[in-house]
PDB file of N, CA and C in Angstrom:
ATOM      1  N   UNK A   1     132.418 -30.922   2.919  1.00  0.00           N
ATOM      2  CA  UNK A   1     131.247 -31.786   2.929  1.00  0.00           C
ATOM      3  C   UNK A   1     131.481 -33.026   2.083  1.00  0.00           C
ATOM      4  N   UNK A   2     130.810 -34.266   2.421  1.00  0.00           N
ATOM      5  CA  UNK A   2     130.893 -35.563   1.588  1.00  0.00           C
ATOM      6  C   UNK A   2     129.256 -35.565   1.100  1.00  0.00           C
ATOM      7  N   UNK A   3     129.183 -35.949  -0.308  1.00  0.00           N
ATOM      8  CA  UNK A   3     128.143 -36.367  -0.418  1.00  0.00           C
ATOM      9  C   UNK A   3     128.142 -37.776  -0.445  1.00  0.00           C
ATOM     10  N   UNK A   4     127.115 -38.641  -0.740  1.00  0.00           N
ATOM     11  CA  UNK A   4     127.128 -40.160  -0.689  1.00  0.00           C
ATOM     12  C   UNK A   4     125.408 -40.484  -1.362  1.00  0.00           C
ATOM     13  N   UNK A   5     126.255 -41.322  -2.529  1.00  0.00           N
ATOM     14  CA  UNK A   5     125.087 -41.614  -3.289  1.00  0.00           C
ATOM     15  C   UNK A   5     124.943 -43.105  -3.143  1.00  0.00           C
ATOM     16  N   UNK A   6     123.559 -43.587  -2.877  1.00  0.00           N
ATOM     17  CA  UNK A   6     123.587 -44.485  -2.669  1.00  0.00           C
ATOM     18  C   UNK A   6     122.386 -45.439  -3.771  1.00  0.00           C
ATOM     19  N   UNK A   7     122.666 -46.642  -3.867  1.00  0.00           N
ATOM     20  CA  UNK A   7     122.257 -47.329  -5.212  1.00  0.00           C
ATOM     21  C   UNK A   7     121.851 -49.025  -4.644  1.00  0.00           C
ATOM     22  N   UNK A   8     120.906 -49.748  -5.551  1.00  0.00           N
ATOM     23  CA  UNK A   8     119.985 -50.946  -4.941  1.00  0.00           C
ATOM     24  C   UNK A   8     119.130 -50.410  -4.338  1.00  0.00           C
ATOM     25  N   UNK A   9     119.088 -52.147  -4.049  1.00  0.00           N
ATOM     26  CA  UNK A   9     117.615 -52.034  -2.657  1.00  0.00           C
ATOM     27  C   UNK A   9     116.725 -52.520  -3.147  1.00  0.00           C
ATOM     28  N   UNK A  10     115.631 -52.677  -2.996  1.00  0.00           N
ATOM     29  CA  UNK A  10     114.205 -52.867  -3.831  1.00  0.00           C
ATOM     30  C   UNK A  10     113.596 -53.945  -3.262  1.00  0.00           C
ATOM     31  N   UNK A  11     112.340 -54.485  -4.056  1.00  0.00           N
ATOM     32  CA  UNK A  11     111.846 -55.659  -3.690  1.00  0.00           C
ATOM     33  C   UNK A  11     112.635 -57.331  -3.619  1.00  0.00           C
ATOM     34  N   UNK A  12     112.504 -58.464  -3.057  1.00  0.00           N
ATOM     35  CA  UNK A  12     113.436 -59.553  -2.678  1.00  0.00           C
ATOM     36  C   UNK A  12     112.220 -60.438  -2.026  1.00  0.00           C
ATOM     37  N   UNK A  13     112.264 -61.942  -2.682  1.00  0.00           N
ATOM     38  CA  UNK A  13     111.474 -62.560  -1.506  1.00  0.00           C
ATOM     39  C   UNK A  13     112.472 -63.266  -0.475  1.00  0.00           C
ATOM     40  N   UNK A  14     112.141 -63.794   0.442  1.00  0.00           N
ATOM     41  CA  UNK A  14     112.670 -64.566   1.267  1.00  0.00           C
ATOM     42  C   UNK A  14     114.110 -65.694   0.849  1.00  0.00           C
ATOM     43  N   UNK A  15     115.327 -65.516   1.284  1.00  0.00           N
ATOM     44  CA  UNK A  15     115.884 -66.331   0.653  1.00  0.00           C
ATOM     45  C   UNK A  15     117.199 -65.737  -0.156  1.00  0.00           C
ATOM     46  N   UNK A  16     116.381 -64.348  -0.897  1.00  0.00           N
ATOM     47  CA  UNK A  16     117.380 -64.175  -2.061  1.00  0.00           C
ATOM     48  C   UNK A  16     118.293 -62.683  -1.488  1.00  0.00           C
ATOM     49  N   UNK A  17     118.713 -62.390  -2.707  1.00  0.00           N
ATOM     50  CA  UNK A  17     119.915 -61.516  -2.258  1.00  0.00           C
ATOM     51  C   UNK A  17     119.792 -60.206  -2.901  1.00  0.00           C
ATOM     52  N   UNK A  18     120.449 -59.152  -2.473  1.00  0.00           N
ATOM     53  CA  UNK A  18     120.973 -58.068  -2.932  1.00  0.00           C
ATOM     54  C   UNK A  18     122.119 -57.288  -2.527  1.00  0.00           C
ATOM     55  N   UNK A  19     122.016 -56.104  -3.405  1.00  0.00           N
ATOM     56  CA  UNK A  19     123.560 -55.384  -3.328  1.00  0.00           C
ATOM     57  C   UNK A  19     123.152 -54.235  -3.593  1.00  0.00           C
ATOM     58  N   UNK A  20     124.131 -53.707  -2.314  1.00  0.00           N
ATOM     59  CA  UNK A  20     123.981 -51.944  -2.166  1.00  0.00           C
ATOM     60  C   UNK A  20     125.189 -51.511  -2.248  1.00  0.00           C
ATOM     61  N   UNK A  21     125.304 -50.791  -2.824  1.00  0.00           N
ATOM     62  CA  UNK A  21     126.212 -49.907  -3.350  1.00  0.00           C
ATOM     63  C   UNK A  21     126.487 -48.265  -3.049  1.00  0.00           C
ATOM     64  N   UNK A  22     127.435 -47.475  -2.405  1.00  0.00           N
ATOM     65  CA  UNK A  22     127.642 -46.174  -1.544  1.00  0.00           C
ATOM     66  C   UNK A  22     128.803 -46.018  -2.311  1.00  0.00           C
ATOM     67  N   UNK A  23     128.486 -44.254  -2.789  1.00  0.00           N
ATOM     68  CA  UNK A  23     129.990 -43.565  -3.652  1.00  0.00           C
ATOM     69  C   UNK A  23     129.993 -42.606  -2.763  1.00  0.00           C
ATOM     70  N   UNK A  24     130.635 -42.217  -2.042  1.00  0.00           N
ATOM     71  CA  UNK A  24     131.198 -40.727  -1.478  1.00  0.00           C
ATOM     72  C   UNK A  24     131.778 -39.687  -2.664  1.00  0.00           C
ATOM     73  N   UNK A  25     132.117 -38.758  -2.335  1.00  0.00           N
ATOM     74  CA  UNK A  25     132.127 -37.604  -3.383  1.00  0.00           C
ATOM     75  C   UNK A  25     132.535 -36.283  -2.642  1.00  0.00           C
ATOM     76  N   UNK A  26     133.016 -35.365  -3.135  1.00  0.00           N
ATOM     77  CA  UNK A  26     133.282 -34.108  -2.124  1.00  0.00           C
ATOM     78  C   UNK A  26     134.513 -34.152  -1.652  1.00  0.00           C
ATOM     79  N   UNK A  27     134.446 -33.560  -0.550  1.00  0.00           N
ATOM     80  CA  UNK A  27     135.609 -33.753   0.749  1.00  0.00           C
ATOM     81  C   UNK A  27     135.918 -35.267   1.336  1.00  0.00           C
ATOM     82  N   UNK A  28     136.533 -36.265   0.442  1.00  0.00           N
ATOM     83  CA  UNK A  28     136.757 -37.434   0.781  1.00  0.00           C
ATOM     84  C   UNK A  28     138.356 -37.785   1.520  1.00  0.00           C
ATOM     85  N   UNK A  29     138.863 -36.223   1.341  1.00  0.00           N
ATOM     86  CA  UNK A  29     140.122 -36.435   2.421  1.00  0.00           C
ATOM     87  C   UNK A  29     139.794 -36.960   3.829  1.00  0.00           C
ATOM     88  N   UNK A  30     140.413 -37.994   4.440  1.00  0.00           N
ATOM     89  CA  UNK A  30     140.254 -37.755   6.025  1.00  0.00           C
ATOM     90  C   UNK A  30     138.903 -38.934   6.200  1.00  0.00           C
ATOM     91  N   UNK A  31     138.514 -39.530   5.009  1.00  0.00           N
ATOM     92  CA  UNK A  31     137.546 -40.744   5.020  1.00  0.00           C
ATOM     93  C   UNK A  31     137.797 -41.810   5.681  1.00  0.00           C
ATOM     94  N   UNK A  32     137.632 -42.500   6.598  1.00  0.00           N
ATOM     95  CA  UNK A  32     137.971 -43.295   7.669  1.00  0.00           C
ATOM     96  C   UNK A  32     137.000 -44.681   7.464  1.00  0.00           C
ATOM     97  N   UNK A  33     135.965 -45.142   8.502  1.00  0.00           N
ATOM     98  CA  UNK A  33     135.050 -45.811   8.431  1.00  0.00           C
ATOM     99  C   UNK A  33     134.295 -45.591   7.549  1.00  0.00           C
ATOM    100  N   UNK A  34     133.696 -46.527   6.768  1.00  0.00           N
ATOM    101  CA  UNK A  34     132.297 -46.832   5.456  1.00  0.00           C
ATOM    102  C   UNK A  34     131.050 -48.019   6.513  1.00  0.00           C
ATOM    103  N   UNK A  35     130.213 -47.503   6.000  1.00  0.00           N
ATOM    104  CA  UNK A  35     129.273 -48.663   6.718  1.00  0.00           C
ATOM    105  C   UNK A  35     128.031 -48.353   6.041  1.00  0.00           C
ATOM    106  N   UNK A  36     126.903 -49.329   6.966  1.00  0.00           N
ATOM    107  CA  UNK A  36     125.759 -49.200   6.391  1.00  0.00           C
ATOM    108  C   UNK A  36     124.899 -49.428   7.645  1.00  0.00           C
ATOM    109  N   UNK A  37     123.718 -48.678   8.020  1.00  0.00           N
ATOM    110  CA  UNK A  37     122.894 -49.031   9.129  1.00  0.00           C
ATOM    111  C   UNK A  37     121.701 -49.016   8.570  1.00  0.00           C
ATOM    112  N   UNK A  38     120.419 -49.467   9.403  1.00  0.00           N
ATOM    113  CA  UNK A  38     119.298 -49.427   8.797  1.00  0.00           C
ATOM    114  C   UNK A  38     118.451 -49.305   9.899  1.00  0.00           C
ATOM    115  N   UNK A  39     116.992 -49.138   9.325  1.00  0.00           N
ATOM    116  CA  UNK A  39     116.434 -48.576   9.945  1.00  0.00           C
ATOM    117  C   UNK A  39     115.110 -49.011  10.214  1.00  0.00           C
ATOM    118  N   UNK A  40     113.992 -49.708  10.352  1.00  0.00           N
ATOM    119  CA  UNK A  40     112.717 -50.037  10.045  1.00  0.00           C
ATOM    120  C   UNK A  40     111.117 -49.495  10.910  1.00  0.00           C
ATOM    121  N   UNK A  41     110.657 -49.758  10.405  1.00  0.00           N
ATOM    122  CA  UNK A  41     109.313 -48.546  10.896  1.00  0.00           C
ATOM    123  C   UNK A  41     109.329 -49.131  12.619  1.00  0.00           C
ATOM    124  N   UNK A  42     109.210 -47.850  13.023  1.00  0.00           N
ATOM    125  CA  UNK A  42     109.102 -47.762  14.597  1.00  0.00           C
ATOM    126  C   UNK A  42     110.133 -48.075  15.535  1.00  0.00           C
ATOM    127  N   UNK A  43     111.120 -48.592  14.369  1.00  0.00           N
ATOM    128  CA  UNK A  43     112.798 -49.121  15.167  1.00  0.00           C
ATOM    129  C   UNK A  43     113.496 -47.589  15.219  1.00  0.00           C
ATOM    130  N   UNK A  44     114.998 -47.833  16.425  1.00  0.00           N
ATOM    131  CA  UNK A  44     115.612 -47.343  16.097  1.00  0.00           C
ATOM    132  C   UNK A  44     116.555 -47.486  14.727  1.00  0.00           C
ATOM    133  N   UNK A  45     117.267 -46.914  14.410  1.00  0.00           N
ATOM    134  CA  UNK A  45     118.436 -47.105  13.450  1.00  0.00           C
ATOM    135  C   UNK A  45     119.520 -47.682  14.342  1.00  0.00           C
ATOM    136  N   UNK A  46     119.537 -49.049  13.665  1.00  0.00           N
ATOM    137  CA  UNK A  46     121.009 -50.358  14.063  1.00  0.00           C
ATOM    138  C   UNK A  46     121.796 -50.155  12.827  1.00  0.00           C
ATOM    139  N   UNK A  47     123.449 -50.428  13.683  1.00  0.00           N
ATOM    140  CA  UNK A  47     124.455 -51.065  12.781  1.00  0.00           C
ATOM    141  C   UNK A  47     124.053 -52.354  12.078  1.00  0.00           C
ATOM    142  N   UNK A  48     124.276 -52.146  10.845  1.00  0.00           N
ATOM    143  CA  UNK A  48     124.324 -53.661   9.978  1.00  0.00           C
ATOM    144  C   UNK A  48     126.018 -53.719   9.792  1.00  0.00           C
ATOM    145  N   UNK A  49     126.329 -53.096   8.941  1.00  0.00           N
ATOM    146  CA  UNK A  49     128.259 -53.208   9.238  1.00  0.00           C
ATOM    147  C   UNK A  49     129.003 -52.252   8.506  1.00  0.00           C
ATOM    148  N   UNK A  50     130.410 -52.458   9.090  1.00  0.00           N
ATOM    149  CA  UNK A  50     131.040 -51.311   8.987  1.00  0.00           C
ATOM    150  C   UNK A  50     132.237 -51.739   8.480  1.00  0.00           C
ATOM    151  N   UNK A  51     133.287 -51.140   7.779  1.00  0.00           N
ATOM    152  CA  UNK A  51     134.191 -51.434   7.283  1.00  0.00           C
ATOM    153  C   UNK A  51     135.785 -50.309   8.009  1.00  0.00           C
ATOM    154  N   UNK A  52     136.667 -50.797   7.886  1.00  0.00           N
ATOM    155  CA  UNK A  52     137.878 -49.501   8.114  1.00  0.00           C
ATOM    156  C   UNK A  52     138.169 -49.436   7.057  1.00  0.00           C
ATOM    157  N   UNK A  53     139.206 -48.455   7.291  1.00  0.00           N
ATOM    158  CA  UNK A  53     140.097 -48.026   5.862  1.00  0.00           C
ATOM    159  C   UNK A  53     140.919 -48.927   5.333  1.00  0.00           C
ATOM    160  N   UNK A  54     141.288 -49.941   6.287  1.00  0.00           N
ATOM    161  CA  UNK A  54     142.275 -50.957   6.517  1.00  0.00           C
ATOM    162  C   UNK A  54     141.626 -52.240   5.965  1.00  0.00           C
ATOM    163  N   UNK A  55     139.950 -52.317   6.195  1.00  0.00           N
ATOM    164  CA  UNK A  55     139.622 -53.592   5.195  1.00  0.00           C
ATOM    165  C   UNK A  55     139.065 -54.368   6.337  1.00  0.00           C
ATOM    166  N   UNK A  56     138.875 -53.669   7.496  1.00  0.00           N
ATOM    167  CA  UNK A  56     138.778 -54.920   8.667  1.00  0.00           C
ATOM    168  C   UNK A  56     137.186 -54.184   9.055  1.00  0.00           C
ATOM    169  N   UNK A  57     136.318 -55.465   8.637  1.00  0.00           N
ATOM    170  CA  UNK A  57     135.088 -55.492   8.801  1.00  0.00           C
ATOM    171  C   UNK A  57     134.396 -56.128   9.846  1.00  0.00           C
ATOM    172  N   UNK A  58     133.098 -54.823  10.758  1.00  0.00           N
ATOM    173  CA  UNK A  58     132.722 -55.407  11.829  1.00  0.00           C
ATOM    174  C   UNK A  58     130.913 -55.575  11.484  1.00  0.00           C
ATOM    175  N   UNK A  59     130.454 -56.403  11.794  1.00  0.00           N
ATOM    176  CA  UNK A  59     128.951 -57.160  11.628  1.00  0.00           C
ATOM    177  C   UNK A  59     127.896 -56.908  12.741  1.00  0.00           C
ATOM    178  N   UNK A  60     127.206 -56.559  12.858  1.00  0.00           N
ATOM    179  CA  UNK A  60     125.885 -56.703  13.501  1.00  0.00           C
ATOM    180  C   UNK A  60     125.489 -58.223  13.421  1.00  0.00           C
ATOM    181  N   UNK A  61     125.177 -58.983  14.691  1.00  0.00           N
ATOM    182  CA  UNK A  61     125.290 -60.361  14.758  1.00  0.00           C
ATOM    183  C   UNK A  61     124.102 -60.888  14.346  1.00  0.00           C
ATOM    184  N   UNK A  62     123.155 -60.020  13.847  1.00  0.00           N
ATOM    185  CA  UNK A  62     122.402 -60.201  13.041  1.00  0.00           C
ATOM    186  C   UNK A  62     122.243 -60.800  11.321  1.00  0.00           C
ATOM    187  N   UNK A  63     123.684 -60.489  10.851  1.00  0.00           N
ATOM    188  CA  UNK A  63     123.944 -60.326   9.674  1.00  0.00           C
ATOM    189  C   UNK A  63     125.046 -60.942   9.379  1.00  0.00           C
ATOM    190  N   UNK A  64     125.429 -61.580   9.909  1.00  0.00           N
ATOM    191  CA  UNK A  64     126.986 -61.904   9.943  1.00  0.00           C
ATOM    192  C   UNK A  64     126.555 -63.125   9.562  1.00  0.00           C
ATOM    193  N   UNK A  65     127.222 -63.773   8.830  1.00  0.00           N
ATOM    194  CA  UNK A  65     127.290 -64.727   7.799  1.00  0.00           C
ATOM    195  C   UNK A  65     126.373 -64.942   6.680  1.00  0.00           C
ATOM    196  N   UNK A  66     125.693 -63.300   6.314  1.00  0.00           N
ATOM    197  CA  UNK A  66     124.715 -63.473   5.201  1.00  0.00           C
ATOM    198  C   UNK A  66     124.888 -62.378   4.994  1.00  0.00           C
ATOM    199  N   UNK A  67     125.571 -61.152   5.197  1.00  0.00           N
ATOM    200  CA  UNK A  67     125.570 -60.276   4.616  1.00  0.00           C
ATOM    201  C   UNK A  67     127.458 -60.098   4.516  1.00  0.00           C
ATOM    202  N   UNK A  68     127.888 -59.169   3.479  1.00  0.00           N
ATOM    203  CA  UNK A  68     129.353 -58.872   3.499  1.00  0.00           C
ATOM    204  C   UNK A  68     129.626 -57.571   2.829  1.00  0.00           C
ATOM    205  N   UNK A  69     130.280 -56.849   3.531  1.00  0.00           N
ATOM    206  CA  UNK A  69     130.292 -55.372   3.588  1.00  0.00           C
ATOM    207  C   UNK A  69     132.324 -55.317   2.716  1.00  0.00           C
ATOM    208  N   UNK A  70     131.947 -54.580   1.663  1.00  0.00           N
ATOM    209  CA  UNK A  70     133.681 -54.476   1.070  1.00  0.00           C
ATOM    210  C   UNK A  70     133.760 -52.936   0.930  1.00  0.00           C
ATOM    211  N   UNK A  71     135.018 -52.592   0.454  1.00  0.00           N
ATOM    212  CA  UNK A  71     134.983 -51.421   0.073  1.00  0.00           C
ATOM    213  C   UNK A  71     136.105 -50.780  -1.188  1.00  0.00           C
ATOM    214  N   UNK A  72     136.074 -49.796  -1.852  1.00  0.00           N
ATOM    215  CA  UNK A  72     137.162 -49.658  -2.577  1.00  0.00           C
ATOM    216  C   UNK A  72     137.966 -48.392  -2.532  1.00  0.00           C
ATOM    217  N   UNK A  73     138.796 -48.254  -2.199  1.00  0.00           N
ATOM    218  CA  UNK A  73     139.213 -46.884  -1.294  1.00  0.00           C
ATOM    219  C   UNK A  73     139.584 -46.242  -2.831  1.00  0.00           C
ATOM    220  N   UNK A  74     139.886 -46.922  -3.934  1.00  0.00           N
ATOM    221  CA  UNK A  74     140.409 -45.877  -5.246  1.00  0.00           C
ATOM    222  C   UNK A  74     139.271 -44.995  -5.669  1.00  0.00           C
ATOM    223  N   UNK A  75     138.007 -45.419  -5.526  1.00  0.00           N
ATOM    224  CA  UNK A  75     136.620 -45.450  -5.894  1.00  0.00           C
ATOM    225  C   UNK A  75     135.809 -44.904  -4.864  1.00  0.00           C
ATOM    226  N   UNK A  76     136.548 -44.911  -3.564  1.00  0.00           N
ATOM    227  CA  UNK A  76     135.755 -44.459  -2.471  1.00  0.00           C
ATOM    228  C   UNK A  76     134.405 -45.066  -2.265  1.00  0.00           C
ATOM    229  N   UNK A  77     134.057 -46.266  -2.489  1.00  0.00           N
ATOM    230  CA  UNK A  77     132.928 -46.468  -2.759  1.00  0.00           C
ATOM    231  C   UNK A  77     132.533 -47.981  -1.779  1.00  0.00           C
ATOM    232  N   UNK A  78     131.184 -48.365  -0.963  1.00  0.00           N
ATOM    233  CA  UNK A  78     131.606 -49.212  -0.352  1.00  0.00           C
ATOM    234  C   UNK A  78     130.198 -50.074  -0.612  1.00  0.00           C
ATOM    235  N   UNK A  79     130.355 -50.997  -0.626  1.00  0.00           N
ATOM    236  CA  UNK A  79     128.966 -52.190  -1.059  1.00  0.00           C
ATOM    237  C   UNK A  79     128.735 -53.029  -0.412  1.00  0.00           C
ATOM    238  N   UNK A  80     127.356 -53.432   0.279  1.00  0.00           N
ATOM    239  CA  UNK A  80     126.833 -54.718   1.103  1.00  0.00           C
ATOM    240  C   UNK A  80     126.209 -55.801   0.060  1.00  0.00           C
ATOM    241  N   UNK A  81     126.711 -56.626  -0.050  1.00  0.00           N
ATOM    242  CA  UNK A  81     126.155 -57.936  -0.215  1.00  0.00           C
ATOM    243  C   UNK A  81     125.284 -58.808   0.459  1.00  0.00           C
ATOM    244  N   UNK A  82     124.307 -58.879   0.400  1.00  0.00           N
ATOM    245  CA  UNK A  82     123.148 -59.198   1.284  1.00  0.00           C
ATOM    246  C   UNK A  82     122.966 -60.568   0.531  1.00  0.00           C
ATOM    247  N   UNK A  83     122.442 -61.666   1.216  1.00  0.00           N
ATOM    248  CA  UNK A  83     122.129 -63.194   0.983  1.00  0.00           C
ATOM    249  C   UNK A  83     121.193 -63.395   1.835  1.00  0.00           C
ATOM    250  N   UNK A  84     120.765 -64.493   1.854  1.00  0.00           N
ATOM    251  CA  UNK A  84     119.558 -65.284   2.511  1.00  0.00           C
ATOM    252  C   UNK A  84     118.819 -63.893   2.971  1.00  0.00           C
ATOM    253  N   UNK A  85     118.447 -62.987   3.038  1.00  0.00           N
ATOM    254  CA  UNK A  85     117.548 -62.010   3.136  1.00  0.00           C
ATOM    255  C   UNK A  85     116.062 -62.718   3.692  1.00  0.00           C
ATOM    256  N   UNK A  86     115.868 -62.139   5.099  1.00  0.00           N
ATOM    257  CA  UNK A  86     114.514 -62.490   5.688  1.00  0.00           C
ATOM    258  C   UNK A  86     114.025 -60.933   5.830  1.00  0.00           C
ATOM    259  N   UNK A  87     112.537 -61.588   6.232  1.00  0.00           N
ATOM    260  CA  UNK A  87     111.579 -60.854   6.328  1.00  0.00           C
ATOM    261  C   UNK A  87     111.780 -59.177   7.328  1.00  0.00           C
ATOM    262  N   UNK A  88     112.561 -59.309   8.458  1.00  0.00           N
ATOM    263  CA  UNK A  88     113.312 -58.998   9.359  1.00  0.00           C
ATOM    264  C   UNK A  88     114.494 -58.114   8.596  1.00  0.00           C
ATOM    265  N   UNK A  89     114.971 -58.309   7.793  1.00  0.00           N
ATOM    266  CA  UNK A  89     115.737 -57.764   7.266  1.00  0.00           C
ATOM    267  C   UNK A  89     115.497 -56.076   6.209  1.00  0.00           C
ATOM    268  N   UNK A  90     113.809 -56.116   6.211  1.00  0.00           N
ATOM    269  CA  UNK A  90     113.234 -54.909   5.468  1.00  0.00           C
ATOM    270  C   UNK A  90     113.430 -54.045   6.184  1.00  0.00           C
ATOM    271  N   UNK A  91     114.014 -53.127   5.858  1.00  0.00           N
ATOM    272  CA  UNK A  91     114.081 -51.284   6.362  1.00  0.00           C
ATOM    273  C   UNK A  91     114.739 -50.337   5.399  1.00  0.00           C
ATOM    274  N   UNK A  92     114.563 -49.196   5.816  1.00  0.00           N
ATOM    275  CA  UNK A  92     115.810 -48.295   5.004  1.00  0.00           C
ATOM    276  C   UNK A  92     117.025 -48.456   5.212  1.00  0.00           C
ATOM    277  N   UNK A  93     117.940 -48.479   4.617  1.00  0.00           N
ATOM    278  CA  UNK A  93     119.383 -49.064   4.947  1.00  0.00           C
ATOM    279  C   UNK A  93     120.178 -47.173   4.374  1.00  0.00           C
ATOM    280  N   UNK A  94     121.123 -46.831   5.173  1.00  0.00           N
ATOM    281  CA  UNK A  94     121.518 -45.529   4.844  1.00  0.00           C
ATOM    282  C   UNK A  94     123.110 -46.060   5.193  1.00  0.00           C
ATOM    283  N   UNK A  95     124.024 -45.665   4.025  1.00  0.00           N
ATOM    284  CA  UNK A  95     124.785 -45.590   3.965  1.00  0.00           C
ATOM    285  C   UNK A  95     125.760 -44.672   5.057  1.00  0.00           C
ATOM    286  N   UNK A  96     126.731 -44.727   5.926  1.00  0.00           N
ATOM    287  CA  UNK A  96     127.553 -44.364   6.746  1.00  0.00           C
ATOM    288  C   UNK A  96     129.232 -43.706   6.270  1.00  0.00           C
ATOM    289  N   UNK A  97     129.846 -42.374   6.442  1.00  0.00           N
ATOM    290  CA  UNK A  97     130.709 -42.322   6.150  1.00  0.00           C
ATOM    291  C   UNK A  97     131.385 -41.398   7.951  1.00  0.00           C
ATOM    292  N   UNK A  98     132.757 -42.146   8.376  1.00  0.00           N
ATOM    293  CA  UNK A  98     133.053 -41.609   9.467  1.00  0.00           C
ATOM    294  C   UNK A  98     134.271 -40.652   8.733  1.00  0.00           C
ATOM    295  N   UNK A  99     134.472 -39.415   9.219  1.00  0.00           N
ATOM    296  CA  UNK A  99     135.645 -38.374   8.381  1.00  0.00           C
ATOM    297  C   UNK A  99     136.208 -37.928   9.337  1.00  0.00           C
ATOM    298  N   UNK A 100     137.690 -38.347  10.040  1.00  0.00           N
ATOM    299  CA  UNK A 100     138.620 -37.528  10.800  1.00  0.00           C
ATOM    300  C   UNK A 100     139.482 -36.170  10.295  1.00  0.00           C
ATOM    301  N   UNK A 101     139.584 -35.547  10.610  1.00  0.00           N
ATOM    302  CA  UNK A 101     140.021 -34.362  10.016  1.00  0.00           C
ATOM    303  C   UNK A 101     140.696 -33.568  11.135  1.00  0.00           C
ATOM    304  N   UNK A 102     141.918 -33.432  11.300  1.00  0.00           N
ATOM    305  CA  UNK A 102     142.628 -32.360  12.418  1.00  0.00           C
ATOM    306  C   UNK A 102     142.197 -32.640  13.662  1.00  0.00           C
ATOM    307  N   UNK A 103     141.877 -33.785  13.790  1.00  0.00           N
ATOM    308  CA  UNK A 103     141.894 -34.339  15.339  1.00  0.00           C
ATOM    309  C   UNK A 103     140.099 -34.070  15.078  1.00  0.00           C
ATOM    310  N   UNK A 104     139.208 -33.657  14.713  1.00  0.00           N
ATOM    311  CA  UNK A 104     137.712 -33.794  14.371  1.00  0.00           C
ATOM    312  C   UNK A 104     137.305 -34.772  13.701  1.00  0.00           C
ATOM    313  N   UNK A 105     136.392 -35.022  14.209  1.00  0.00           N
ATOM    314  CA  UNK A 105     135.404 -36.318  13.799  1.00  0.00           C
ATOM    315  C   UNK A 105     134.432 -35.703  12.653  1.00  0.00           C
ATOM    316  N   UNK A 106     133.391 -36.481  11.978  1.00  0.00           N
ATOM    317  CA  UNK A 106     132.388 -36.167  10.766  1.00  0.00           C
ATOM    318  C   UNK A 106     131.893 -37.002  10.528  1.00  0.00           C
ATOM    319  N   UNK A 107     130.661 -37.364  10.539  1.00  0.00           N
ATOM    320  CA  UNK A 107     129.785 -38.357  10.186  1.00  0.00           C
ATOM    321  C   UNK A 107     128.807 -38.031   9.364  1.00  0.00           C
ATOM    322  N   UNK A 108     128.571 -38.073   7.860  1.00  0.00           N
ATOM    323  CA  UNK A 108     127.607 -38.571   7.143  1.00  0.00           C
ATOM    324  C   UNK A 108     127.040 -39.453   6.473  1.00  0.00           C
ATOM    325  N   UNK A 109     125.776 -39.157   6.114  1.00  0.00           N
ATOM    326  CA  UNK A 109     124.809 -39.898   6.317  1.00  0.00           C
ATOM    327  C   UNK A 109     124.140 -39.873   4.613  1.00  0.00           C
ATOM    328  N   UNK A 110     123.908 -41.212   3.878  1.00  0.00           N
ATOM    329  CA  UNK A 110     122.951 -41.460   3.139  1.00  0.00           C
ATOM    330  C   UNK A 110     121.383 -40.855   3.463  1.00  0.00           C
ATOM    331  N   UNK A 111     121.054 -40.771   1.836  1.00  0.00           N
ATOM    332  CA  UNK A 111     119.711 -40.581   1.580  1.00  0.00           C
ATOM    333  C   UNK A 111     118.899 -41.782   2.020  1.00  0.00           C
ATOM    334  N   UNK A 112     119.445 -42.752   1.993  1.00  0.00           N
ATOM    335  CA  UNK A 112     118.818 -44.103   2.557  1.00  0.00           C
ATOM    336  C   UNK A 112     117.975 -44.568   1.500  1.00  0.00           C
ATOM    337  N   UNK A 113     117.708 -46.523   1.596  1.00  0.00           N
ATOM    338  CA  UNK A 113     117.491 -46.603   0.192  1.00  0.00           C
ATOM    339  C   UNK A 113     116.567 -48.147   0.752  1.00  0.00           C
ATOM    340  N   UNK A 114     115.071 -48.276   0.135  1.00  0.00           N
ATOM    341  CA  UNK A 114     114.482 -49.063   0.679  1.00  0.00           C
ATOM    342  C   UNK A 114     114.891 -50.635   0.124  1.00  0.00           C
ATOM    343  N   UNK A 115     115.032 -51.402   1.612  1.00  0.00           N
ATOM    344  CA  UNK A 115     114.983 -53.054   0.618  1.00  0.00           C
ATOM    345  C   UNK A 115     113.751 -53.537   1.765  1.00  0.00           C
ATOM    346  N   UNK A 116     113.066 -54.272   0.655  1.00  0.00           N
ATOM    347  CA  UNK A 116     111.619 -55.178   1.265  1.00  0.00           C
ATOM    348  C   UNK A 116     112.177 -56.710   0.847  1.00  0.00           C
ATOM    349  N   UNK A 117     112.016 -56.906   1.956  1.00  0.00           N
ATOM    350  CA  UNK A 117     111.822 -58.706   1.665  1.00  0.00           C
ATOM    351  C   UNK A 117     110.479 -59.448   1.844  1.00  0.00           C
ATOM    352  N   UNK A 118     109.699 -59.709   1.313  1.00  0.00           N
ATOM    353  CA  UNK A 118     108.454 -60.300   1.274  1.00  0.00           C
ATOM    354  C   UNK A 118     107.912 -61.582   0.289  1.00  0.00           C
ATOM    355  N   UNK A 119     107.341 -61.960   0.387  1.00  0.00           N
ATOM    356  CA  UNK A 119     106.577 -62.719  -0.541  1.00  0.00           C
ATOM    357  C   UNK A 119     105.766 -62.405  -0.676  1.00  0.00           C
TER     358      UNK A 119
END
């Protein structure tokens, strides 16, 4: 099992920025993809972005050039940088971990962690 703790979020008005922060923990052999999706009342849950092991980061075209997704494989740990933050942008955001293992796949999932953008 991976756990994944996840950290930020909070209140933001229009404009400004934040940073989320995801530690995996556990069974981190076989850790592949890091990401982050989110979620907002009555939506489904969308990709915001995803990272490889390799460093090569993919965007939800939503987010792409205001948000930036890194990661640190010593640390296991992977962080979104969020900028210009709109209104549109409020939901639960849950951290993503993809785990290959012996030809098996594994996907977990954050506690999820609220960001509001409002004035």
């Amino acid at each position: 099992q991976v756990q994944l703790v996840e950290s930020g979020g909070g209140l933001v008005q229009p404009g400004g920025s934040l940073r989320l922060s995801c530690a995996a923990s556990g069974s981190i052999f076989g850790i592949n993809a890091m990401g982050w999706y989110r979620q907002a009342p009555g939506k489904q849950r969308e990709l915001v972005a995803t990272i490889t092991g390799g460093g090569s980061p993919n965007y939800a075209d939503s987010v792409k050039g205001r948000f930036t997704i890194s990661r640190d494989n010593a640390k296991m740990t992977v962080n979104l940088q969020m900028n210009s933050l709109k209104p549109e942008d409020t939901a639960a955001y849950y951290c993503y971990v993809l785990r290959r293992v012996l030809g098996n796949s594994y996907e977990y999932w954050g506690q999820g962690t609220q960001v509001t953008v409002s004035s």
